[in-house]
Protein backbone atom coordinates (compact mmCIF):
# COMPACT_ATOMS: atom_id res chain seq x y z
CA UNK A 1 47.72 -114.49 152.47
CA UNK A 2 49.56 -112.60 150.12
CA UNK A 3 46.17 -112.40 147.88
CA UNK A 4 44.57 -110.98 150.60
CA UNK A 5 46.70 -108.10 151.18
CA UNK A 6 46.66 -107.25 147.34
CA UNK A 7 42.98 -107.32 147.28
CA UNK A 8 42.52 -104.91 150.27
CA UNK A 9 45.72 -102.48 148.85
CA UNK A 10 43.42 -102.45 145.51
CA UNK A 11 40.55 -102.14 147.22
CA UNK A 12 41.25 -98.86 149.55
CA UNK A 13 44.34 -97.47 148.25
CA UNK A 14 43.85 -93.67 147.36
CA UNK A 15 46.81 -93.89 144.73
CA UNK A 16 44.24 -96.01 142.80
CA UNK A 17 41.17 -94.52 140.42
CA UNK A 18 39.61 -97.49 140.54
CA UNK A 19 39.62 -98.29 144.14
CA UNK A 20 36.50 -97.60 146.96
CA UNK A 21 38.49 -94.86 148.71
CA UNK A 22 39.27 -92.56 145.33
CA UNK A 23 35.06 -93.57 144.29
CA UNK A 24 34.54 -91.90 147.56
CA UNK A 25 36.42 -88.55 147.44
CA UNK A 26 35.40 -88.26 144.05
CA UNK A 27 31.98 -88.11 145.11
CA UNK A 28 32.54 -85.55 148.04
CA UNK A 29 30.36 -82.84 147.88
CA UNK A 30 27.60 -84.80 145.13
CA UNK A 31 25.11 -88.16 146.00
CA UNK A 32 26.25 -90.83 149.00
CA UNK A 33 28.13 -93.73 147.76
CA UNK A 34 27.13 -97.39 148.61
CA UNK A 35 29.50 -98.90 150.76
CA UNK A 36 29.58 -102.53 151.92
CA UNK A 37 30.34 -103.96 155.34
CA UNK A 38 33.82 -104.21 154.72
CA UNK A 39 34.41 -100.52 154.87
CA UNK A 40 31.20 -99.87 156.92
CA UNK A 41 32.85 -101.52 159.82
CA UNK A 42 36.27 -99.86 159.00
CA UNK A 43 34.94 -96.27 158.97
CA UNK A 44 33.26 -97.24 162.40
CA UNK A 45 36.74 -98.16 163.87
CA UNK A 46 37.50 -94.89 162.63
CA UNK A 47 35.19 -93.27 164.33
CA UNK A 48 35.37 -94.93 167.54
CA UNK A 49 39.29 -93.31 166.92
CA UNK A 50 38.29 -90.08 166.17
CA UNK A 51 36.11 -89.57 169.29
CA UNK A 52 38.58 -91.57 171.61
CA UNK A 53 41.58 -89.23 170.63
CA UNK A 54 39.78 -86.43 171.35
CA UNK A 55 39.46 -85.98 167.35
CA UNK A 56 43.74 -86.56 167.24
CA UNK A 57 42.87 -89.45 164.91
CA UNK A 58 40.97 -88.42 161.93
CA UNK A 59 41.35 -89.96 158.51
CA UNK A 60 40.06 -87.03 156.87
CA UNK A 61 43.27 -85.07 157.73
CA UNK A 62 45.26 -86.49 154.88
CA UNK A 63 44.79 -82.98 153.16
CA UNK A 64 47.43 -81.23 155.27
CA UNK A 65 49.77 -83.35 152.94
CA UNK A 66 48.59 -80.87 149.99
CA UNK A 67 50.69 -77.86 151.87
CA UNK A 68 53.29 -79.60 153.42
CA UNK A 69 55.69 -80.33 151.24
CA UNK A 70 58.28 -83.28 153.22
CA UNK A 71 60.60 -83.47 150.27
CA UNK A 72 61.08 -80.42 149.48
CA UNK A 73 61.21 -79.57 152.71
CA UNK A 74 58.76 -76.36 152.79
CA UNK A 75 56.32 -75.29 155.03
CA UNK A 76 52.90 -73.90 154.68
CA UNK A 77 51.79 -70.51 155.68
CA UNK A 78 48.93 -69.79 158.53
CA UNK A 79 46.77 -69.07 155.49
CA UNK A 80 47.58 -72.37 153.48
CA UNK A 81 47.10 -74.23 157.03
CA UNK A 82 43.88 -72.49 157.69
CA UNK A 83 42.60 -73.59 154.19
CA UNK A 84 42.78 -77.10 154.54
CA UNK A 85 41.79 -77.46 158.29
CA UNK A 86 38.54 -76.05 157.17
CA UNK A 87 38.29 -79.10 155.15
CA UNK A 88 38.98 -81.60 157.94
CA UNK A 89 36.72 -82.88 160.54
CA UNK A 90 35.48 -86.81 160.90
CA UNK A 91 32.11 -85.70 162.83
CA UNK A 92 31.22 -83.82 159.21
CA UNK A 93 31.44 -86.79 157.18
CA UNK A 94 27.75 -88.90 156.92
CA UNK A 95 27.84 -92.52 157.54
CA UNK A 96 24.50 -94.12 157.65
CA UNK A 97 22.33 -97.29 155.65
CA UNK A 98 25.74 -98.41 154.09
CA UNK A 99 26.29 -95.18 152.73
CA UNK A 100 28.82 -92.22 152.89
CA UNK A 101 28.83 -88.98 151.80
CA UNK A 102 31.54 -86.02 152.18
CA UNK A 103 31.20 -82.55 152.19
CA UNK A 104 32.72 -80.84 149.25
CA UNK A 105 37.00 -80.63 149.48
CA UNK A 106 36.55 -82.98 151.82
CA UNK A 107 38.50 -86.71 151.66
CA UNK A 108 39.15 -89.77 153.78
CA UNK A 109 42.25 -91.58 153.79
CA UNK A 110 43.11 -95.25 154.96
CA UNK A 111 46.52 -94.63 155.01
CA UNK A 112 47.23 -94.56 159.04
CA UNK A 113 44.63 -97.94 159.54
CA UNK A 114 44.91 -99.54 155.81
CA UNK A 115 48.43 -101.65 156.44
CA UNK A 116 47.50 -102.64 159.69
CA UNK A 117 43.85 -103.97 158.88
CA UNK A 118 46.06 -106.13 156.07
CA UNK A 119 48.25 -107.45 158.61
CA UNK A 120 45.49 -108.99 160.50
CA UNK A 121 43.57 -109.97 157.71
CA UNK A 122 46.28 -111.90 156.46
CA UNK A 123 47.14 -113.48 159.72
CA UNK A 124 43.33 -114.63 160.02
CA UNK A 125 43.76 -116.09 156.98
CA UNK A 126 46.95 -118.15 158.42
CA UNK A 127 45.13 -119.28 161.11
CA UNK A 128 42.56 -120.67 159.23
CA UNK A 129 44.99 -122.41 157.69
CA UNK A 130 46.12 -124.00 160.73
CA UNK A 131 49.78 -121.61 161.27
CA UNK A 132 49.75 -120.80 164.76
CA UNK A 133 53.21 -120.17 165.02
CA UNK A 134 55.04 -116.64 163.02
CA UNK A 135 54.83 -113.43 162.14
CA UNK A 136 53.52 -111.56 159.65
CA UNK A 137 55.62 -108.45 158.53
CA UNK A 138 53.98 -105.95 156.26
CA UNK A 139 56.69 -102.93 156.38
CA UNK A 140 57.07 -102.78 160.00
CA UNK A 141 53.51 -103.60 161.27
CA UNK A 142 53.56 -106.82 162.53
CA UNK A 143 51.01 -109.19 163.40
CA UNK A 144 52.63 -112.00 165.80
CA UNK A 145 50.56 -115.56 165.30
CA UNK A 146 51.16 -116.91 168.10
CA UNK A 147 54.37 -117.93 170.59
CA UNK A 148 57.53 -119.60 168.88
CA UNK A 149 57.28 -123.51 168.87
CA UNK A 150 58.88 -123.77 172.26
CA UNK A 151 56.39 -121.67 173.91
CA UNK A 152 58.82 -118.41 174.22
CA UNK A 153 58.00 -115.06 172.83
CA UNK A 154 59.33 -113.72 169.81
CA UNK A 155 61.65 -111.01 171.03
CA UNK A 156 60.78 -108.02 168.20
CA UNK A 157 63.54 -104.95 167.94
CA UNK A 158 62.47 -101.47 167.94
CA UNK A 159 63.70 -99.16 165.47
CA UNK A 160 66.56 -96.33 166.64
CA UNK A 161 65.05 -93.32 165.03
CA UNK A 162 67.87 -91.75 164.15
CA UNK A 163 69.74 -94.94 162.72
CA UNK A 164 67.50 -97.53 160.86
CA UNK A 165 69.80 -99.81 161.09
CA UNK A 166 70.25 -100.12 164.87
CA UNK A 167 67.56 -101.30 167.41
CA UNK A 168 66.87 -99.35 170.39
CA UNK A 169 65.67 -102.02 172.17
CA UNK A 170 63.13 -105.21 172.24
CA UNK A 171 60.18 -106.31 173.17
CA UNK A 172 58.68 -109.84 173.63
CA UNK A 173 55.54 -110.36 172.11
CA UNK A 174 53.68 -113.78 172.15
CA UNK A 175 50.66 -112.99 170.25
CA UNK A 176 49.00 -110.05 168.71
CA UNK A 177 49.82 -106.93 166.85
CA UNK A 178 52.93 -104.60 167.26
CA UNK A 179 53.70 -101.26 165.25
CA UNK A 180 55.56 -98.36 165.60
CA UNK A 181 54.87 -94.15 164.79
CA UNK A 182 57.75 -92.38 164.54
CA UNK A 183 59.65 -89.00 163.40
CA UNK A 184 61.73 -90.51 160.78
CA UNK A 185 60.08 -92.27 157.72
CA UNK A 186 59.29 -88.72 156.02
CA UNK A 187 60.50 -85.07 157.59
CA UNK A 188 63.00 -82.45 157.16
CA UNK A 189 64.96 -80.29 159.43
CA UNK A 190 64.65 -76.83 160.17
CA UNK A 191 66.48 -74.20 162.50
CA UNK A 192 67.71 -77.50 164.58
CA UNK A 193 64.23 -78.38 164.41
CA UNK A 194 62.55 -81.86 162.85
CA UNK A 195 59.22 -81.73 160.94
CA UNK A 196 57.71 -85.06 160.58
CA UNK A 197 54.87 -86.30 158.63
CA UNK A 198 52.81 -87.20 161.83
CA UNK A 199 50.55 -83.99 161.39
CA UNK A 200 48.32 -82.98 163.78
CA UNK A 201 44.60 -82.19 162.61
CA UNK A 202 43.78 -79.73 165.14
CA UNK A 203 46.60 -77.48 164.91
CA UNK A 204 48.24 -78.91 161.24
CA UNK A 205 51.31 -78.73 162.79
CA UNK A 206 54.06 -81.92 163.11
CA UNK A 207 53.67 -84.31 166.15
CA UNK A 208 57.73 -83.38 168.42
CA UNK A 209 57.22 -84.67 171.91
CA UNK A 210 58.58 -88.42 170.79
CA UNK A 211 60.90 -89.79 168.18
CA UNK A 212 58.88 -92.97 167.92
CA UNK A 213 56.16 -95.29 169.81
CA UNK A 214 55.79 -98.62 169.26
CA UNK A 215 52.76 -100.29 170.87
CA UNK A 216 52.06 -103.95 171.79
CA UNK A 217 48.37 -104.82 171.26
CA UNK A 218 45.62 -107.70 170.55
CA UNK A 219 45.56 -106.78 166.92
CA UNK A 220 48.34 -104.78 164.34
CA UNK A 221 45.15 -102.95 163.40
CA UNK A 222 44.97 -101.57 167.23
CA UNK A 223 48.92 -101.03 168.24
CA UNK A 224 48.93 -98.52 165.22
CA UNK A 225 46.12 -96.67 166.44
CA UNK A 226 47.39 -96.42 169.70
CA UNK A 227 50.88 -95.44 168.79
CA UNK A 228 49.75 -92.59 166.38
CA UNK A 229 47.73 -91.44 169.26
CA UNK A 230 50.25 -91.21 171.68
CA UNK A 231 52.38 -89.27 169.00
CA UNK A 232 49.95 -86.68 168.50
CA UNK A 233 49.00 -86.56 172.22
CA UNK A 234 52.62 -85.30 172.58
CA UNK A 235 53.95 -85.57 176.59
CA UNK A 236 50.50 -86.81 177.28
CA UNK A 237 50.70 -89.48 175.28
CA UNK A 238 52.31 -91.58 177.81
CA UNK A 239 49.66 -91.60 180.37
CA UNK A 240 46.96 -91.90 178.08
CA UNK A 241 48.55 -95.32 177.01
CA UNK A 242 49.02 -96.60 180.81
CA UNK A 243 45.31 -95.87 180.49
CA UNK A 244 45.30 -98.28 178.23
CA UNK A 245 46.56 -100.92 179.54
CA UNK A 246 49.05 -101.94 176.86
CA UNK A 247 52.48 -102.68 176.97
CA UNK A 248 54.80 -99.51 174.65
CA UNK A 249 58.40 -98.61 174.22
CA UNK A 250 58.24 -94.66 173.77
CA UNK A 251 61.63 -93.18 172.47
CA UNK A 252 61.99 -89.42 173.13
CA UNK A 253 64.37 -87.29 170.42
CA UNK A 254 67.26 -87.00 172.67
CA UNK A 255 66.99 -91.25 172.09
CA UNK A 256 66.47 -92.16 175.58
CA UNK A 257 63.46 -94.86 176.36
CA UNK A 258 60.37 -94.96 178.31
CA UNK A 259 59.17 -98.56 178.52
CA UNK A 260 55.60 -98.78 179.89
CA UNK A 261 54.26 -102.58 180.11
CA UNK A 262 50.72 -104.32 180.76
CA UNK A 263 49.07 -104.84 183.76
């Protein structure tokens, strides 16, 4: 399992030179790159994201982080902003015949689906080899095998926001995927205001309407999906997940909970 989520870290990490994701910014602007199914069917999820969130969900936003500055804690100006959202936009990237190709400035980034997708490759893997009881942890995204050996549900904390430490609450998850989007792994305050690194790609501006979501879903791959979505959805977030028919523990700033479960 472990080997599994090293290969696909190598494999689409943008931190690497060697890995498919940097071969295919490098690229943007010049000849299509050859891509195989793996990451054929992974830019299709992402595109089935994109045009589900209304274009919230975009994996070729991760250039906003090139004028937002989270540890420094600076922001960009209108015309830095206006710079890079020129260069986002998952309906102008070509997927076709196993191949990609990005307009020029252009990039994609795995970062929001890449952890997740690990999660539940990993936990494939465990089933295969006959585990049908656990969790798999990979920094918070969870992938829950199946129901503890009793038959009860794991009960999973949620993360208080503003103290790591602490749980805000649980939730009791039998099998599937769980993960969480939140205000608080990198931001800086402002004028009494937080700045998160939860960026919208229509606006470049911070996500602000939650301190976290955490989603409960078939796969780890999905509840992160969902819960950035919600984020970036802001106060509409929460009806577009009773939409979707999952159960979520949404955690506004002033801490207090919304708990929305399945039907």
């Amino acid at each position: 399992m472990e080997s599994e989520v090293r290969r696909i870290e190598q494999k689409y990490s943008r931190y690497r030179d060697a890995s498919v994701l940097s071969q295919i910014n490098a690229s943007a602007g010049g000849h299509p790159v050859k891509i195989d199914n793996e990451t054929q069917w992974l830019l299709d999820y992402a595109r089935v994201g994109f045009e589900q969130s209304d274009g919230l969900f975009d994996i070729t936003s991760g250039v906003l982080r090139r004028v937002w500055d989270f540890k420094a804690g600076l922001m960009p100006t209108a015309a830095q902003l206006e710079t890079v959202r020129r260069k986002i936009g998952f309906d102008r990237i070509t997927v076709s015949n196993h191949c990609i190709a990005l307009p020029e400035g252009m990039e994609i980034d795995f970062g929001g689906i890449g952890k997740e997708y690990a999660a539940d490759a990993a936990a494939e893997m465990a089933r295969k080899a006959g585990i049908v009881s656990g969790i798999i942890d990979l920094g918070g995204d969870l992938h829950v095998l199946g129901p503890k050996a009793d038959g009860a549900p794991w009960t999973l904390g949620v993360r208080n926001p503003r103290c790591p430490q602490q749980a805000s609450g649980t939730l009791p998850v039998y099998q599937g995927g769980m993960a969480s989007s939140g205000d608080y792994e990198r931001y800086f305050e402002r004028d009494g205001k937080r700045y998160c690194h939860i960026l919208n790609p229509v606006t470049g501006y911070p996500a602000s309407h939650w301190a976290s979501v955490t989603v409960i879903a078939p796969s780890c791959l999905l509840a992160g999906t969902l819960s950035t979505i919600a984020m970036l959805k802001e106060e509409a977030g929460e009806e577009w997940l009773r939409a979707q028919q999952v159960s979520a523990l949404l955690i506004r700033p002033d801490l207090s909970l919304l708990s929305l479960t399945d039907r």
